[in-house]
C-alpha atoms as a PDB file:
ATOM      1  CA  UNK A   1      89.168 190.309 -73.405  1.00  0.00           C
ATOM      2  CA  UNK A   2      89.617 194.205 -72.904  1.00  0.00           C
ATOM      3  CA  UNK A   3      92.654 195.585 -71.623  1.00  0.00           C
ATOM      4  CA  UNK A   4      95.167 198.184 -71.466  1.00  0.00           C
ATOM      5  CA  UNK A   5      98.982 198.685 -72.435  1.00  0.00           C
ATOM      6  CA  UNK A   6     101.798 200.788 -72.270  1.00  0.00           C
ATOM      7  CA  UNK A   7     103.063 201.417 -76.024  1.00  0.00           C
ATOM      8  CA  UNK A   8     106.220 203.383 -76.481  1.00  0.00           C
ATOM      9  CA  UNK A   9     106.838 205.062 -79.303  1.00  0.00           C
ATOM     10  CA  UNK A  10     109.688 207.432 -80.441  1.00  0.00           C
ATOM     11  CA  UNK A  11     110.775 207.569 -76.536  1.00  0.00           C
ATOM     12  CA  UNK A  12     107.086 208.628 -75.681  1.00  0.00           C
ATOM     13  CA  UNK A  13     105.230 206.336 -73.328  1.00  0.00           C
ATOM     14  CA  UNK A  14     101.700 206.406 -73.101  1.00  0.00           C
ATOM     15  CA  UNK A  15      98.580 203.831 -72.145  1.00  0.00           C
ATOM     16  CA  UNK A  16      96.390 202.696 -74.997  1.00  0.00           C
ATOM     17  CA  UNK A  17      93.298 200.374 -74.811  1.00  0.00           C
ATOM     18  CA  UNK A  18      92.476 197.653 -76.751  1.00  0.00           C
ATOM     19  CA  UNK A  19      91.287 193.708 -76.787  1.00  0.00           C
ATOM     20  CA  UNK A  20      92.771 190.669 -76.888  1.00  0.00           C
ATOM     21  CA  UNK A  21      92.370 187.116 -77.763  1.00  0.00           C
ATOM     22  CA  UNK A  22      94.159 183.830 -77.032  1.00  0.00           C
ATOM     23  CA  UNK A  23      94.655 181.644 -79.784  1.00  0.00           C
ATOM     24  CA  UNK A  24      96.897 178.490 -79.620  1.00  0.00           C
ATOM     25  CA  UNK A  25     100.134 179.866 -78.890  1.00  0.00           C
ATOM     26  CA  UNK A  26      99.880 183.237 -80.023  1.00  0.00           C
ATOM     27  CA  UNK A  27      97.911 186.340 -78.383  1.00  0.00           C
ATOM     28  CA  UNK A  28      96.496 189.031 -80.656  1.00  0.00           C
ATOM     29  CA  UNK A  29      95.566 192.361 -79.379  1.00  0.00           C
ATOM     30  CA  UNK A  30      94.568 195.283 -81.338  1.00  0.00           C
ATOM     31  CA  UNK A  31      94.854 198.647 -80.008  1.00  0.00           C
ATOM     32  CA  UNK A  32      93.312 201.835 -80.939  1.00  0.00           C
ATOM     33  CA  UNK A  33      95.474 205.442 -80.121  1.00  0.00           C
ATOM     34  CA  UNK A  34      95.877 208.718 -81.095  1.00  0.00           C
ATOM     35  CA  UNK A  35      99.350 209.297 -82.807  1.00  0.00           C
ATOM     36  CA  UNK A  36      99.163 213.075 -81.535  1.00  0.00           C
ATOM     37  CA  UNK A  37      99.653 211.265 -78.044  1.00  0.00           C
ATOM     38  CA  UNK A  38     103.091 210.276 -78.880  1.00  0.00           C
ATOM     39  CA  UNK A  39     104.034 213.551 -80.466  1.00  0.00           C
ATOM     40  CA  UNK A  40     103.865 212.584 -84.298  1.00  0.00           C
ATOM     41  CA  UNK A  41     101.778 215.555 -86.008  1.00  0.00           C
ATOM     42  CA  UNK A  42     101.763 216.299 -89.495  1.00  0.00           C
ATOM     43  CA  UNK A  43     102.645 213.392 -91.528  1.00  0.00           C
ATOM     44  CA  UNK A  44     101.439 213.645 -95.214  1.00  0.00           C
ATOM     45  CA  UNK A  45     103.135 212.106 -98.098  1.00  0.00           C
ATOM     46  CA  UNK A  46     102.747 214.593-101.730  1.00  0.00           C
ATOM     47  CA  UNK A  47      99.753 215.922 -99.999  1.00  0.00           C
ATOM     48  CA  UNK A  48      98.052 212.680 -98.644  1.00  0.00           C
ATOM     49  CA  UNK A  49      98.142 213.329 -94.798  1.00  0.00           C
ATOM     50  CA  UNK A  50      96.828 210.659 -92.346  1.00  0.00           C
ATOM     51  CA  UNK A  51      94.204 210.595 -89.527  1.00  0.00           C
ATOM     52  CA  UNK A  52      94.955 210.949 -86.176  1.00  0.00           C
ATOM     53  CA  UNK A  53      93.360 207.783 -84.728  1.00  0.00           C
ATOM     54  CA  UNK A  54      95.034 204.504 -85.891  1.00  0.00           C
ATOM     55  CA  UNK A  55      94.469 201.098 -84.894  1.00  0.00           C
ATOM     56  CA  UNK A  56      97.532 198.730 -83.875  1.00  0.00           C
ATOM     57  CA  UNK A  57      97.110 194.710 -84.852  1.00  0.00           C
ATOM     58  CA  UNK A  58      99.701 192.717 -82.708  1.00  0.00           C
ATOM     59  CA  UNK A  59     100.445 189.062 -82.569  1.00  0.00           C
ATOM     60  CA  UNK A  60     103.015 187.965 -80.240  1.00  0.00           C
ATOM     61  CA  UNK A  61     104.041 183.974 -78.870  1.00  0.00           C
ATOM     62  CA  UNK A  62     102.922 183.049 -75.698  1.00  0.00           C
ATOM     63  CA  UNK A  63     105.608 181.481 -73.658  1.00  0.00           C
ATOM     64  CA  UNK A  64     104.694 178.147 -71.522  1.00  0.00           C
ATOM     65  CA  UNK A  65     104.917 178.811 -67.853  1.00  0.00           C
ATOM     66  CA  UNK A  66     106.869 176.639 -65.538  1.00  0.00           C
ATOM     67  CA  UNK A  67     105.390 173.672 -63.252  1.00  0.00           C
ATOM     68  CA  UNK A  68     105.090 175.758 -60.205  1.00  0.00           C
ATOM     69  CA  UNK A  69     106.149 179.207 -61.260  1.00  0.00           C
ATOM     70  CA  UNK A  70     102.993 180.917 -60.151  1.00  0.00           C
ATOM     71  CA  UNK A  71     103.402 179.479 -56.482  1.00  0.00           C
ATOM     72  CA  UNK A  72     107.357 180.224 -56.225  1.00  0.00           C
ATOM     73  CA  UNK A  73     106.337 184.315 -55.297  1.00  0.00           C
ATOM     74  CA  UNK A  74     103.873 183.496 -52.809  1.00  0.00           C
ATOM     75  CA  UNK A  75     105.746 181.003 -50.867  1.00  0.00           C
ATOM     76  CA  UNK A  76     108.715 183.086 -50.644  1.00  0.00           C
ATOM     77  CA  UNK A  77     106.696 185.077 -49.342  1.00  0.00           C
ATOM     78  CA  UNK A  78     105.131 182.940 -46.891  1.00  0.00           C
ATOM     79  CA  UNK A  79     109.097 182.266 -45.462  1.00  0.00           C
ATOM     80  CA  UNK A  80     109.865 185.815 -44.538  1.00  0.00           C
END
């Protein structure tokens, strides 16, 4: 799928797009951002600098939601 996130990065915030995809137990998302958005300019190593657009690859566990979780908000809800 296509989505969006909030990435923080050196006490920046900022949204970045990107996909996902659902594997097993484990999402992987890869987002694409501009590193002048979070205030890193300038970076070059002995003369080898870097472009400005990178590309994030993430892989994080999915957790396994509770029997019932999902209906717990809306029927406290529902009581009020």
């Amino acid at each position: 799928g296509k989505g969006q996130a909030i990435l923080v990065v050196k006490g920046k915030s900022g949204k970045v797009a990107g996909t996902f995809e659902a594997s097993g137990n484990k999402l992987k998302a890869v987002l694409n951002l501009k590193i002048s958005d979070f205030g890193i300019q300038d970076i070059s190593y002995k003369g080898i600098g870097v472009e400005d657009e990178a590309k994030v690859e993430v892989t994080l566990p999915l957790a396994k939601k509770a029997a019932g979780a999902a209906a717990a908000p809306a029927a406290a809800k529902a009581k009020k």
